[in-house]
N, C-alpha and C. Protein backbone atom coordinates (compact mmCIF):
# COMPACT_ATOMS: atom_id res chain seq x y z
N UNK A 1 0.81 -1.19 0.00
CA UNK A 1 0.00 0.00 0.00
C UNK A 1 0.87 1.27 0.00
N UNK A 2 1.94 1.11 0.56
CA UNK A 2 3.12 2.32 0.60
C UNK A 2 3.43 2.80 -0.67
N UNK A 3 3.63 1.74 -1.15
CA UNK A 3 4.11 1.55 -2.59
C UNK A 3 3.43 2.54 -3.82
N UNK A 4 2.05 2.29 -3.36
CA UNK A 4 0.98 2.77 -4.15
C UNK A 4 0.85 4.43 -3.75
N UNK A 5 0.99 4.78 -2.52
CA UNK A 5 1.48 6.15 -2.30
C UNK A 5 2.51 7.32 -2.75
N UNK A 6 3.45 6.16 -2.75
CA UNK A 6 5.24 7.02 -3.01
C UNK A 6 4.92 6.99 -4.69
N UNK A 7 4.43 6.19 -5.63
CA UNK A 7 3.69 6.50 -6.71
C UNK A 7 3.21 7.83 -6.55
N UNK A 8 2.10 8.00 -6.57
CA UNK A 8 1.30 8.49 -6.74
C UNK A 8 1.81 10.05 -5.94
N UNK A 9 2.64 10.25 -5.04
CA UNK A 9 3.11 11.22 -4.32
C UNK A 9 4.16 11.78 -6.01
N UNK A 10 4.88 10.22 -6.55
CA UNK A 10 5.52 10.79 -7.07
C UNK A 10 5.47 11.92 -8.46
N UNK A 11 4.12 11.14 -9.03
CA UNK A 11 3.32 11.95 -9.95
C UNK A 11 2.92 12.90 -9.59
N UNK A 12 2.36 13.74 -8.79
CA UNK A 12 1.84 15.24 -7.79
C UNK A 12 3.45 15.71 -8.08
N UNK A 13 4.23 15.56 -7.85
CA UNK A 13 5.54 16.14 -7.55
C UNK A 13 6.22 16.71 -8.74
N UNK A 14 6.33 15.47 -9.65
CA UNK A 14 5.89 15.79 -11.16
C UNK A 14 5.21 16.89 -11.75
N UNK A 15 3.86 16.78 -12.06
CA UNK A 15 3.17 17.33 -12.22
C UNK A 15 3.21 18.79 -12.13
N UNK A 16 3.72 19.10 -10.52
CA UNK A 16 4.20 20.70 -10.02
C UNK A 16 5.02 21.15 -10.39
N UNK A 17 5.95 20.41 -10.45
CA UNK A 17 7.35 20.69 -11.33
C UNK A 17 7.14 20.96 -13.02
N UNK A 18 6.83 20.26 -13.50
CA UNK A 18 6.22 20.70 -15.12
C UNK A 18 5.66 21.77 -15.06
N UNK A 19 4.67 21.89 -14.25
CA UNK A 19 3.61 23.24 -14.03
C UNK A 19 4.40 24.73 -13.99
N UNK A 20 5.26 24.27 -12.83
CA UNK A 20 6.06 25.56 -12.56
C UNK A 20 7.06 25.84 -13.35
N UNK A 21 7.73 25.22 -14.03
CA UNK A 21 8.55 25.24 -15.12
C UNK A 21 7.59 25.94 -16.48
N UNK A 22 7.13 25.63 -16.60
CA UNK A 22 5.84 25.97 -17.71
C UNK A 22 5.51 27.32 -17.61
N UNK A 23 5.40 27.49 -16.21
CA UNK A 23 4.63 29.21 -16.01
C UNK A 23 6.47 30.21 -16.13
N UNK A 24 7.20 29.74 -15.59
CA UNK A 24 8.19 30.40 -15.99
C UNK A 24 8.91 30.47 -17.26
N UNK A 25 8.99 29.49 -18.11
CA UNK A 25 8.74 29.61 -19.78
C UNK A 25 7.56 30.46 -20.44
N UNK A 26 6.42 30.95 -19.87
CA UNK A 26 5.72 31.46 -20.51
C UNK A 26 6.32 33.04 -20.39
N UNK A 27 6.10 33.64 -18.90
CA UNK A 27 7.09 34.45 -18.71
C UNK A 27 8.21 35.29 -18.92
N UNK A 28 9.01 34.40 -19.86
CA UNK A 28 10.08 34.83 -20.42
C UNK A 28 11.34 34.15 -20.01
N UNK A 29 10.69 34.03 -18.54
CA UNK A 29 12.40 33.43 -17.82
C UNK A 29 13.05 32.23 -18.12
N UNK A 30 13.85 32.27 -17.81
CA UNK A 30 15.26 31.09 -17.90
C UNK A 30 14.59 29.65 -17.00
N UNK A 31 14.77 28.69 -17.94
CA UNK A 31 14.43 27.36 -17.44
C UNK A 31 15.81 26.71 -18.17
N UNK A 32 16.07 25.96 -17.36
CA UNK A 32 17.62 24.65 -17.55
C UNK A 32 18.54 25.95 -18.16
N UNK A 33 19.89 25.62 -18.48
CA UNK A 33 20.84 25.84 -18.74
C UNK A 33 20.96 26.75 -19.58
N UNK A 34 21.83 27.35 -19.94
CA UNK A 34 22.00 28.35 -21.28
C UNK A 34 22.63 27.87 -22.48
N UNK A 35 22.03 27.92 -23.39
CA UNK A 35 22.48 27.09 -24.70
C UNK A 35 23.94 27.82 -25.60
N UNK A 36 24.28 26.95 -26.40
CA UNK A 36 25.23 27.66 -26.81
C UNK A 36 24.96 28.46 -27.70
N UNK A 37 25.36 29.61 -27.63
CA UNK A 37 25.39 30.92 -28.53
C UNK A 37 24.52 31.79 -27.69
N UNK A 38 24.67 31.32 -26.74
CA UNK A 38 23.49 32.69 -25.90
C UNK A 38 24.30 32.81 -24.46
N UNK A 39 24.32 34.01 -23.96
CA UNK A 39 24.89 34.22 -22.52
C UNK A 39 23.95 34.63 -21.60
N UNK A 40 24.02 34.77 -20.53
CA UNK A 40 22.75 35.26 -19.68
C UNK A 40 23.54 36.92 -19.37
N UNK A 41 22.22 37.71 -19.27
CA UNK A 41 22.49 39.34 -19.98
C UNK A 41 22.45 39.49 -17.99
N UNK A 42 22.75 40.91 -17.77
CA UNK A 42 23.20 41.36 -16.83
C UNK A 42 21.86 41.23 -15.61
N UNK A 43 20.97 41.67 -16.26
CA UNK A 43 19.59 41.39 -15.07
C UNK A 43 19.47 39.65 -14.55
N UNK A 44 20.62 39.04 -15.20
CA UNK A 44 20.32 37.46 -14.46
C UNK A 44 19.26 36.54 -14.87
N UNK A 45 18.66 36.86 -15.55
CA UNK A 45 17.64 36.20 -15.95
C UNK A 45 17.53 35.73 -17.53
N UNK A 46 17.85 36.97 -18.58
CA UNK A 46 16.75 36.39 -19.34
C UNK A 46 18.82 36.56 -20.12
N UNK A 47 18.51 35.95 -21.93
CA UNK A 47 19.19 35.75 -22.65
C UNK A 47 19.67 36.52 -23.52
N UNK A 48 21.26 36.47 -23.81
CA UNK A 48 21.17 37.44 -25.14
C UNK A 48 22.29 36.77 -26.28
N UNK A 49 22.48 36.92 -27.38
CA UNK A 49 23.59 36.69 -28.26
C UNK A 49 24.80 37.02 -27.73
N UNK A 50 25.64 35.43 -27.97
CA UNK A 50 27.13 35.69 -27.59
C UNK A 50 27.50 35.68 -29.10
N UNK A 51 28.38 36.93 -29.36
CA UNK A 51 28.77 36.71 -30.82
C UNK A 51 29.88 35.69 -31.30
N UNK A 52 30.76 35.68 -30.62
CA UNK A 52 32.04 34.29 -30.87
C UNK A 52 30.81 33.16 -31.16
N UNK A 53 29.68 32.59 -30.27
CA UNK A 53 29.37 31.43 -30.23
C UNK A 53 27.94 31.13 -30.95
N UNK A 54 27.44 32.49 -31.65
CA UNK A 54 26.70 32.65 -32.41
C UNK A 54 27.33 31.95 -33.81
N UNK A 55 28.77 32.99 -34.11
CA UNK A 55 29.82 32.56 -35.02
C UNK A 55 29.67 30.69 -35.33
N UNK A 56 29.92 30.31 -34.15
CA UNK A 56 30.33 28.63 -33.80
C UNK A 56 28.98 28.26 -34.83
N UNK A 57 27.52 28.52 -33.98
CA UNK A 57 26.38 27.68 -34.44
C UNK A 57 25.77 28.24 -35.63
N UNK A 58 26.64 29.25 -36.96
CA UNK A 58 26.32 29.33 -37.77
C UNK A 58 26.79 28.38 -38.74
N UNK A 59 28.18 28.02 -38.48
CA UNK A 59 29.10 27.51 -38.94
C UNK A 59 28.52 26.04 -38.81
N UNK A 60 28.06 25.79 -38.13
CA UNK A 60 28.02 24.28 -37.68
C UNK A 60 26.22 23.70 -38.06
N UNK A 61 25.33 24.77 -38.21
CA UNK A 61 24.19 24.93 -38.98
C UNK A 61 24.72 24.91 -40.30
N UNK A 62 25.32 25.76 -41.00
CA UNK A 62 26.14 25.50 -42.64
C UNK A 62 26.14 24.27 -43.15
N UNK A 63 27.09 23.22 -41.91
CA UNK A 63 27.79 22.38 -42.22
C UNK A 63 26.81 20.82 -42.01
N UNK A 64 26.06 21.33 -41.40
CA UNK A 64 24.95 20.08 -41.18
C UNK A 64 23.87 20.15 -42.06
N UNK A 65 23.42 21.89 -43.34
CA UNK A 65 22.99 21.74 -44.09
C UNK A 65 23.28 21.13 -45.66
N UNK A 66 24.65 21.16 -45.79
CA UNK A 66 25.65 20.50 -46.20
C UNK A 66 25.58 19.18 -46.47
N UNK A 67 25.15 18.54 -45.49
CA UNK A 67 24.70 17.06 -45.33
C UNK A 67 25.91 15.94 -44.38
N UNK A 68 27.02 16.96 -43.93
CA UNK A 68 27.77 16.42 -43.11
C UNK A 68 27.35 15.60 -41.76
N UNK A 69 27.85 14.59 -41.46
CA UNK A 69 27.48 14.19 -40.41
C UNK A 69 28.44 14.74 -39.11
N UNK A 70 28.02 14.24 -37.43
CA UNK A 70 27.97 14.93 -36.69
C UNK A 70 29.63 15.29 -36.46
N UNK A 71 30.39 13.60 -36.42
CA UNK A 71 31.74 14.07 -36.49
C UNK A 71 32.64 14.13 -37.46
N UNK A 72 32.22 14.83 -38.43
CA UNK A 72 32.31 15.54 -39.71
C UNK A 72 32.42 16.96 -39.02
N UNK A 73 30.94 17.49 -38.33
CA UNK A 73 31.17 18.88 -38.40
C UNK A 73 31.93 19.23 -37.18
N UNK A 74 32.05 18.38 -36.13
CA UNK A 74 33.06 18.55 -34.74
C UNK A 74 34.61 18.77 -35.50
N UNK A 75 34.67 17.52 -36.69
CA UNK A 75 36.42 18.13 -37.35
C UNK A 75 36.65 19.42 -37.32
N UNK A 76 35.39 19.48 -38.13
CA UNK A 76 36.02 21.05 -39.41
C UNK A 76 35.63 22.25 -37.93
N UNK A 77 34.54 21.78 -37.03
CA UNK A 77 35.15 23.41 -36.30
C UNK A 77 36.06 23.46 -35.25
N UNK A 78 36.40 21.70 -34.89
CA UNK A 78 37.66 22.09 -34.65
C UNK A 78 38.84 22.48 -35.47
N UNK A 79 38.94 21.96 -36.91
CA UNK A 79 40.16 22.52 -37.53
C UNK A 79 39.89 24.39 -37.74
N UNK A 80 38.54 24.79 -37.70
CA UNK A 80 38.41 26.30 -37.85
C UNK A 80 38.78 26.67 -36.66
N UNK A 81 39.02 26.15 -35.76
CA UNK A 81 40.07 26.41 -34.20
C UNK A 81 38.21 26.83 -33.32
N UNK A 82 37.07 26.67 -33.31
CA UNK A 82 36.45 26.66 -32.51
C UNK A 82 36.31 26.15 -31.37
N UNK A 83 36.10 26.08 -30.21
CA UNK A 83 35.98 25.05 -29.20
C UNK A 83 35.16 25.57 -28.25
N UNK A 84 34.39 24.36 -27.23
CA UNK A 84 33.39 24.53 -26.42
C UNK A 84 33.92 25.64 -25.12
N UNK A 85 32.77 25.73 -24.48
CA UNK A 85 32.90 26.50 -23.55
C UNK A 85 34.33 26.18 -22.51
N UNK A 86 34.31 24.67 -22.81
CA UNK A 86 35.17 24.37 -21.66
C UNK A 86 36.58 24.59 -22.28
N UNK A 87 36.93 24.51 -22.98
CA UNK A 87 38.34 25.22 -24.21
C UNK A 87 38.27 23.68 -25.05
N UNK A 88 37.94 22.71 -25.00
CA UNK A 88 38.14 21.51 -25.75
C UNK A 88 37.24 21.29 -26.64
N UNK A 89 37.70 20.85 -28.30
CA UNK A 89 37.09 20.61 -28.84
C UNK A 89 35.67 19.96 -28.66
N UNK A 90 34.65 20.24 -29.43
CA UNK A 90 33.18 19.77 -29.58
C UNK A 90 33.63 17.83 -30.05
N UNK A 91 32.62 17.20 -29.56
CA UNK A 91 32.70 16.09 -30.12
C UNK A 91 30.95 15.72 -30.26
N UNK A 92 31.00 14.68 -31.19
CA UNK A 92 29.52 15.09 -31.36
C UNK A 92 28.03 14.93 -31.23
N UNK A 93 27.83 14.49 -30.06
CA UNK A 93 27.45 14.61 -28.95
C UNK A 93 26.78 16.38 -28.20
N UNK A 94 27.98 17.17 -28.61
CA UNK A 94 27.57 18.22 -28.08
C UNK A 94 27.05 19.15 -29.32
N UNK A 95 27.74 18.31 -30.67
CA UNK A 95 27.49 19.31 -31.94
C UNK A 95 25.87 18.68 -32.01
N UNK A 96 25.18 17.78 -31.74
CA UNK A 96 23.29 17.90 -32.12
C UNK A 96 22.65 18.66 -30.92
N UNK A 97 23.45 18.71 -30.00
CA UNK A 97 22.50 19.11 -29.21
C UNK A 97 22.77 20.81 -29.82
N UNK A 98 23.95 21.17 -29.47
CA UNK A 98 23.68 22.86 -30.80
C UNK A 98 23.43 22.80 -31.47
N UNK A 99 23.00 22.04 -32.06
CA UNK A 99 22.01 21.95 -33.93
C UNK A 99 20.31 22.25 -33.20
N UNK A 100 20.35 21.14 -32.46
CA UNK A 100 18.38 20.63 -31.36
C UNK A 100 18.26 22.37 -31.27
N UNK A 101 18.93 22.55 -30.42
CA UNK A 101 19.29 24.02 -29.94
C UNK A 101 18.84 25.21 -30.69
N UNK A 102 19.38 25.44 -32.29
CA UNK A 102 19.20 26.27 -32.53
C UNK A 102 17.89 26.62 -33.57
């Protein structure tokens, strides 16, 4: 019978969480992480164009219209000397999710 509770507690919990996430997406505000090519602007909240990484996900939009596949386009922006936030090349993995992204 516990069982059937911690369920069902767990869906309510759910539920609120989607909800409230939802009303703050409508809003304007920032939900999960900041994507690449966007920085968070000085009021903390909402988003704006990073131009270096705008640069990145034009380049890498180009190259996936192109018909390249994913580590195809991780080569070429690493050979165009691009690299992730963290200074190390994209592998690609991180290049769909900046494609999903943009």
């Amino acid at each position: 019978m516990l069982d059937v509770f911690s369920e069902f507690e767990r869906g309510v919990i759910r539920a609120r969480t989607r909800a409230a996430l939802a009303m703050k997406k409508a809003r304007g505000e920032r939900v999960g992480g900041v994507p690449f090519g966007k920085r968070l602007a000085d009021d903390g909240r909402s988003l704006v164009s990073c131009p270096s990484e705008a640069e990145t996900v034009a380049l890498a939009l180009e190259l996936s219209r192109e018909g390249l596949p994913l580590r195809g386009i991780a080569a070429r922006l690493a050979s165009a000397g691009h690299v992730a936030r963290s200074g190390r090349p994209f592998g690609p993995q991180p290049v769909a999710t900046m494609l999903r992204a943009a």
